[in-house]
PDB file of N, CA and C in Angstrom:
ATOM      1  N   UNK A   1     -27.793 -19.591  28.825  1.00  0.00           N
ATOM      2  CA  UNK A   1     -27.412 -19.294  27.454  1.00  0.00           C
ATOM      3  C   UNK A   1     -25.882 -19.222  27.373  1.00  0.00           C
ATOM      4  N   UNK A   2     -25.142 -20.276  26.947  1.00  0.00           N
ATOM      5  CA  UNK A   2     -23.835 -20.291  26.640  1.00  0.00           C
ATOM      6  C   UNK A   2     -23.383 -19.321  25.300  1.00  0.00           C
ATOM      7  N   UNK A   3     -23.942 -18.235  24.817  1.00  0.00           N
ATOM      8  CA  UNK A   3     -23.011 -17.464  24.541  1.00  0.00           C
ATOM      9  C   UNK A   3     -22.667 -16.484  24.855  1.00  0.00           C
ATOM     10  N   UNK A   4     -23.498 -16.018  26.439  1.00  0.00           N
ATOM     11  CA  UNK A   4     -23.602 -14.500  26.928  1.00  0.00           C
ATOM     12  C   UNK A   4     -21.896 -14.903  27.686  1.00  0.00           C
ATOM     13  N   UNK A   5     -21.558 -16.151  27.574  1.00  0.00           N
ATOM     14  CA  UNK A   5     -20.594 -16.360  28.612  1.00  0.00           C
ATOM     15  C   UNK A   5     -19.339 -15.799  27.657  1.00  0.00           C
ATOM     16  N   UNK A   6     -18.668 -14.876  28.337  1.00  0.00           N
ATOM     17  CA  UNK A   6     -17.366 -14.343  27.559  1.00  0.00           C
ATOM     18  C   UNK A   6     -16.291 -15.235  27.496  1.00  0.00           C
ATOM     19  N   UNK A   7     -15.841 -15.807  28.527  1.00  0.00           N
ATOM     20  CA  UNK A   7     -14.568 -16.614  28.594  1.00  0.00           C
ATOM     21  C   UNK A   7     -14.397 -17.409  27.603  1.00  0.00           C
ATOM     22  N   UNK A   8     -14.843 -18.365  26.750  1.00  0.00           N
ATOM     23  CA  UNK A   8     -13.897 -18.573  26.056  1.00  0.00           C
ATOM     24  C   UNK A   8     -13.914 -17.817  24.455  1.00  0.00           C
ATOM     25  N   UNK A   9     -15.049 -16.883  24.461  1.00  0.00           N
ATOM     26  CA  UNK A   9     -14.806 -15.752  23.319  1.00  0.00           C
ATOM     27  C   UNK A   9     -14.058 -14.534  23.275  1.00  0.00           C
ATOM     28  N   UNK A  10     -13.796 -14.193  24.526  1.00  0.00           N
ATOM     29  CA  UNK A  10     -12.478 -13.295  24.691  1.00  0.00           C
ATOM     30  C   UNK A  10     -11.310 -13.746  23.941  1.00  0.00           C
ATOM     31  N   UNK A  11     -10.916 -14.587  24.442  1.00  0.00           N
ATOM     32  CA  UNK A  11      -9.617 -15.162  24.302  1.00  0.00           C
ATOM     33  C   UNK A  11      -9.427 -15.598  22.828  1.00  0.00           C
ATOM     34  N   UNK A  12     -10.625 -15.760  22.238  1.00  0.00           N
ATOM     35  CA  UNK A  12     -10.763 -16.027  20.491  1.00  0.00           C
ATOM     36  C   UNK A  12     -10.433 -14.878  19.645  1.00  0.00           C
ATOM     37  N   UNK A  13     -11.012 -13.827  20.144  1.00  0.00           N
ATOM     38  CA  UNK A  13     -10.987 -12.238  20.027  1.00  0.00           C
ATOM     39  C   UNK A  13      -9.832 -11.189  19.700  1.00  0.00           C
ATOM     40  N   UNK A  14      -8.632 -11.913  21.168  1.00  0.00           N
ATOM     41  CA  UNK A  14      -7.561 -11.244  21.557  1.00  0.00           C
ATOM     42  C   UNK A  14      -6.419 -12.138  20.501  1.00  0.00           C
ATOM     43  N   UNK A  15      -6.649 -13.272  20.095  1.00  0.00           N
ATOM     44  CA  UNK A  15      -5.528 -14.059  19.429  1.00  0.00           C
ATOM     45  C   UNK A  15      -6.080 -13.896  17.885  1.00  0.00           C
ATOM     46  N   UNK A  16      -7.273 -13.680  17.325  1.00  0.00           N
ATOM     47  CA  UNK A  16      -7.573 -13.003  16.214  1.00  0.00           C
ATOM     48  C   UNK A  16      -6.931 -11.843  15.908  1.00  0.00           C
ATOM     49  N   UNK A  17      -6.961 -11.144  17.115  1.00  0.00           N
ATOM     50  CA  UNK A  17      -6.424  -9.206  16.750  1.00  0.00           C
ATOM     51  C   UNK A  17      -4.780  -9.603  16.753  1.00  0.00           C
ATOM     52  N   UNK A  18      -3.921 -10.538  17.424  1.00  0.00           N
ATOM     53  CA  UNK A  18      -2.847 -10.624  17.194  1.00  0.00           C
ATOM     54  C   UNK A  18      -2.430 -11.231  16.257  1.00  0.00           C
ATOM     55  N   UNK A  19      -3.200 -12.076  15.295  1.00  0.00           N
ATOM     56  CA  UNK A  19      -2.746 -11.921  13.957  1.00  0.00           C
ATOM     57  C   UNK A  19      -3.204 -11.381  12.990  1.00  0.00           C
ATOM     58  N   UNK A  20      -4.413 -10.461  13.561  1.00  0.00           N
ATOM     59  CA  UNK A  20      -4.561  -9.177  12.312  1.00  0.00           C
ATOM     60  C   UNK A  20      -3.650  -8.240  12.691  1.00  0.00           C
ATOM     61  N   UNK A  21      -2.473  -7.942  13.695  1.00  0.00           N
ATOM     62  CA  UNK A  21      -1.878  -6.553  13.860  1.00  0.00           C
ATOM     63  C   UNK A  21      -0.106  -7.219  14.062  1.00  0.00           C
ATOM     64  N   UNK A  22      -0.177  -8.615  14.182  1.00  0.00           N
ATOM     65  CA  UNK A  22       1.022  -8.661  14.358  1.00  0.00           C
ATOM     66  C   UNK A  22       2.146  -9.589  12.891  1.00  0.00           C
ATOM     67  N   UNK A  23       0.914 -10.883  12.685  1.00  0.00           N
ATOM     68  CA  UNK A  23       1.665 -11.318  11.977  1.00  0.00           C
ATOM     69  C   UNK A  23       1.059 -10.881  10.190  1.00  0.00           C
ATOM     70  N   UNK A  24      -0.058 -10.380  10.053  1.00  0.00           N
ATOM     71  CA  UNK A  24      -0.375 -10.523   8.522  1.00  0.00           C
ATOM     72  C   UNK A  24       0.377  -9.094   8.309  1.00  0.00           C
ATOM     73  N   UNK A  25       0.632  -8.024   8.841  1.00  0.00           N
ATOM     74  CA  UNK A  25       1.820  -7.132   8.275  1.00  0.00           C
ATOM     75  C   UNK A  25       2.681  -7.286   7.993  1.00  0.00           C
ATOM     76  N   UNK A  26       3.594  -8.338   8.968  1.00  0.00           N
ATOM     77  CA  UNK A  26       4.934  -8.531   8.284  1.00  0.00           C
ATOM     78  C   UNK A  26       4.592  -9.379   7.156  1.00  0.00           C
ATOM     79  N   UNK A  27       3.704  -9.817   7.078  1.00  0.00           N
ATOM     80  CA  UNK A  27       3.936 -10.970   5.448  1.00  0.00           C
ATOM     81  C   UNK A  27       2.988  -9.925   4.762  1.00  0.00           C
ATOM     82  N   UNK A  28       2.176  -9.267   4.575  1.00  0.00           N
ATOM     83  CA  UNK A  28       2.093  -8.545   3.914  1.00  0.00           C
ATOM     84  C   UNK A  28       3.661  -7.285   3.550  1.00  0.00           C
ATOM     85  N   UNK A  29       3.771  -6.603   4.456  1.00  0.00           N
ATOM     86  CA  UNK A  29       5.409  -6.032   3.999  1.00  0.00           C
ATOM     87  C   UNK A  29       6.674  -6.714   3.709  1.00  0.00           C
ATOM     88  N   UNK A  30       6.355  -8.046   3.735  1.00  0.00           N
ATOM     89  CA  UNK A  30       7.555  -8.756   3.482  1.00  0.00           C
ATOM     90  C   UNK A  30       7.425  -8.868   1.706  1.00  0.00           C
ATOM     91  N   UNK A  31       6.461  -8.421   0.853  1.00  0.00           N
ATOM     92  CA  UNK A  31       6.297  -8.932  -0.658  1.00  0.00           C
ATOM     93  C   UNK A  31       7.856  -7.921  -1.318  1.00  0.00           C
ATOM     94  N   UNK A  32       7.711  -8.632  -2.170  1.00  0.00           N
ATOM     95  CA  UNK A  32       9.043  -7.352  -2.907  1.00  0.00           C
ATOM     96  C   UNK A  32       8.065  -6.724  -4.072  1.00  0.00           C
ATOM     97  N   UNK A  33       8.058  -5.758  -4.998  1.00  0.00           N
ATOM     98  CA  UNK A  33       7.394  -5.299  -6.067  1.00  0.00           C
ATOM     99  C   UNK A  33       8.703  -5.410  -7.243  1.00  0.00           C
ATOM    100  N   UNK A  34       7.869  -6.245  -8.492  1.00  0.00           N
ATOM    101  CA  UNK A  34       8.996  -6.233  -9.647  1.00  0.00           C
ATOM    102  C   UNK A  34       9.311  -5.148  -9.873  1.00  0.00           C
ATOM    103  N   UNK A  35       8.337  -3.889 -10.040  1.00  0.00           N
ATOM    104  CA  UNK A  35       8.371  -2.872 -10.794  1.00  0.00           C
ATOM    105  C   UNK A  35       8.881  -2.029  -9.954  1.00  0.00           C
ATOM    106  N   UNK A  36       9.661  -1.324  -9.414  1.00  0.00           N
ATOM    107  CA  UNK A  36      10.213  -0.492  -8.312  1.00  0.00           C
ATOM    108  C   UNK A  36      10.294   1.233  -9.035  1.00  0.00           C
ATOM    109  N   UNK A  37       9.483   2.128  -8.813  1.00  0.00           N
ATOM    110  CA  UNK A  37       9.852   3.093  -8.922  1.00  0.00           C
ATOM    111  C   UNK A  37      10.633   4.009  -9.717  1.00  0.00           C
ATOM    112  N   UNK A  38      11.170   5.100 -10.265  1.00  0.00           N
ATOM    113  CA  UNK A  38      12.304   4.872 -10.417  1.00  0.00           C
ATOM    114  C   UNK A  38      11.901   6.644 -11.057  1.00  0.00           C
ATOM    115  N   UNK A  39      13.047   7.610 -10.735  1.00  0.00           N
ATOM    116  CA  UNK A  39      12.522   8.937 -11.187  1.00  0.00           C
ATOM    117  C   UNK A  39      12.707   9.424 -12.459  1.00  0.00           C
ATOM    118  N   UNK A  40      12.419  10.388 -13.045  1.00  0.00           N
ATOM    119  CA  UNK A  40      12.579  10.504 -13.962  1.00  0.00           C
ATOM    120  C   UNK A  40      13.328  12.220 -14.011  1.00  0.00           C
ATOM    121  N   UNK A  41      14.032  11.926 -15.397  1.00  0.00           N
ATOM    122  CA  UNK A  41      14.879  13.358 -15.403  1.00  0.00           C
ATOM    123  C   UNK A  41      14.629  14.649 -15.036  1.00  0.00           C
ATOM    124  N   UNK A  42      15.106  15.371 -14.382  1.00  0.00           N
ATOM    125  CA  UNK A  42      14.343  17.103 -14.411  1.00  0.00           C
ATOM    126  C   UNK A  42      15.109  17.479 -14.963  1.00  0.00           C
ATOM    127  N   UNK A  43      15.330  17.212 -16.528  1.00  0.00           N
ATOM    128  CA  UNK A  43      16.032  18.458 -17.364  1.00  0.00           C
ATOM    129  C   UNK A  43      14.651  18.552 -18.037  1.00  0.00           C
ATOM    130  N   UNK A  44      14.402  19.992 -18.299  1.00  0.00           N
ATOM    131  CA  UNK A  44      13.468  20.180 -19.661  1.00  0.00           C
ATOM    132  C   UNK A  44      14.094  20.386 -20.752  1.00  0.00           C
ATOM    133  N   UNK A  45      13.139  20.006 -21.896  1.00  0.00           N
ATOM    134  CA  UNK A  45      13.448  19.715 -23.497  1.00  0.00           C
ATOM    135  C   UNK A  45      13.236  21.399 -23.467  1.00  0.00           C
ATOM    136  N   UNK A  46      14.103  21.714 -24.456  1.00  0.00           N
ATOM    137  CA  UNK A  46      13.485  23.650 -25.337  1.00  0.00           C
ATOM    138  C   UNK A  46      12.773  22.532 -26.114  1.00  0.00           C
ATOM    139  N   UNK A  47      12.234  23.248 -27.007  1.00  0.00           N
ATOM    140  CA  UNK A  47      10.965  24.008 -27.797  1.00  0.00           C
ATOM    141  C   UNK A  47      11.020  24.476 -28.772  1.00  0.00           C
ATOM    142  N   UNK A  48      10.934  24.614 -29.990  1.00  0.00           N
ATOM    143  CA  UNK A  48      11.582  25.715 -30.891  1.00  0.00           C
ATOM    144  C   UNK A  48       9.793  25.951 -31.760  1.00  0.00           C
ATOM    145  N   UNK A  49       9.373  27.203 -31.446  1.00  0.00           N
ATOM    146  CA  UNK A  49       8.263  27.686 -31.736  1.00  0.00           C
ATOM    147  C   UNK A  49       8.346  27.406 -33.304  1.00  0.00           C
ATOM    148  N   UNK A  50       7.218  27.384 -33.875  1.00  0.00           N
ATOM    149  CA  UNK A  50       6.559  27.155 -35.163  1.00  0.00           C
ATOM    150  C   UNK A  50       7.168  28.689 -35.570  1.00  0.00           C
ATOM    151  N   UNK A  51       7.407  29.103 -36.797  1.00  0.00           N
ATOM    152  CA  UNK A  51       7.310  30.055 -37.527  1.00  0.00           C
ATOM    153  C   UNK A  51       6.612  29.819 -38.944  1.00  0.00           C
ATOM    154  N   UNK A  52       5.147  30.097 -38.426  1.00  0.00           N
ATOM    155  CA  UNK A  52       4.015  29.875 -39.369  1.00  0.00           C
ATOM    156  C   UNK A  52       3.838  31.319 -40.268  1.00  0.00           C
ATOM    157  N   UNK A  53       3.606  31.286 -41.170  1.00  0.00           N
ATOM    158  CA  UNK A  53       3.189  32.826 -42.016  1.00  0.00           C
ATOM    159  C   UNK A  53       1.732  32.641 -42.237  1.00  0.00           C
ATOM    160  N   UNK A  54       0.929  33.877 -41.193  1.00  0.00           N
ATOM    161  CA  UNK A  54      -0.360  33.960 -41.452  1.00  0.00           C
ATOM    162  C   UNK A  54      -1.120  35.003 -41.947  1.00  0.00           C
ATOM    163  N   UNK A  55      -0.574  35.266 -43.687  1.00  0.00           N
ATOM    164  CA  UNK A  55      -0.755  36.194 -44.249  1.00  0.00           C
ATOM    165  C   UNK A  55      -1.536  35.232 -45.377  1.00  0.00           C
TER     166      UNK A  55
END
C-alpha cells in the first residue's frame, strides 16, 4: 500500500507548513488599511441642565 509510505508525504507536509508560517504572514501583514485609526479628543463637552418648571 503506497500510502502508508511516509517519504514522499512528509516532505509535502513540511513545505506546506512553511508557507502557512512563513510566507502567507508576511503578505498577509504586508496589506496597508485605508482607514487607519485615529483617536479621538478627551476633552468633555459641559452640559447645561434643563431648567424645566414642574409646577
Amino acid at each position: 500500500m503506497p500510502q502508508l509510505n511516509p517519504s514522499p508525504w512528509f516532505i509535502i507536509l513540511v513545505f506546506s507548513w512553511m508557507v502557512f508560517l512563513i510566507v502567507a504572514p508576511t503578505k498577509v501583514m504586508g496589506h496597508k488599511f485605508n482607514n487607519e485609526p485615529t483617536t479621538q479628543a478627551t476633552q468633555t463637552t459641559t452640559t447645561n441642565p434643563w431648567n424645566w418648571p414642574w409646577h
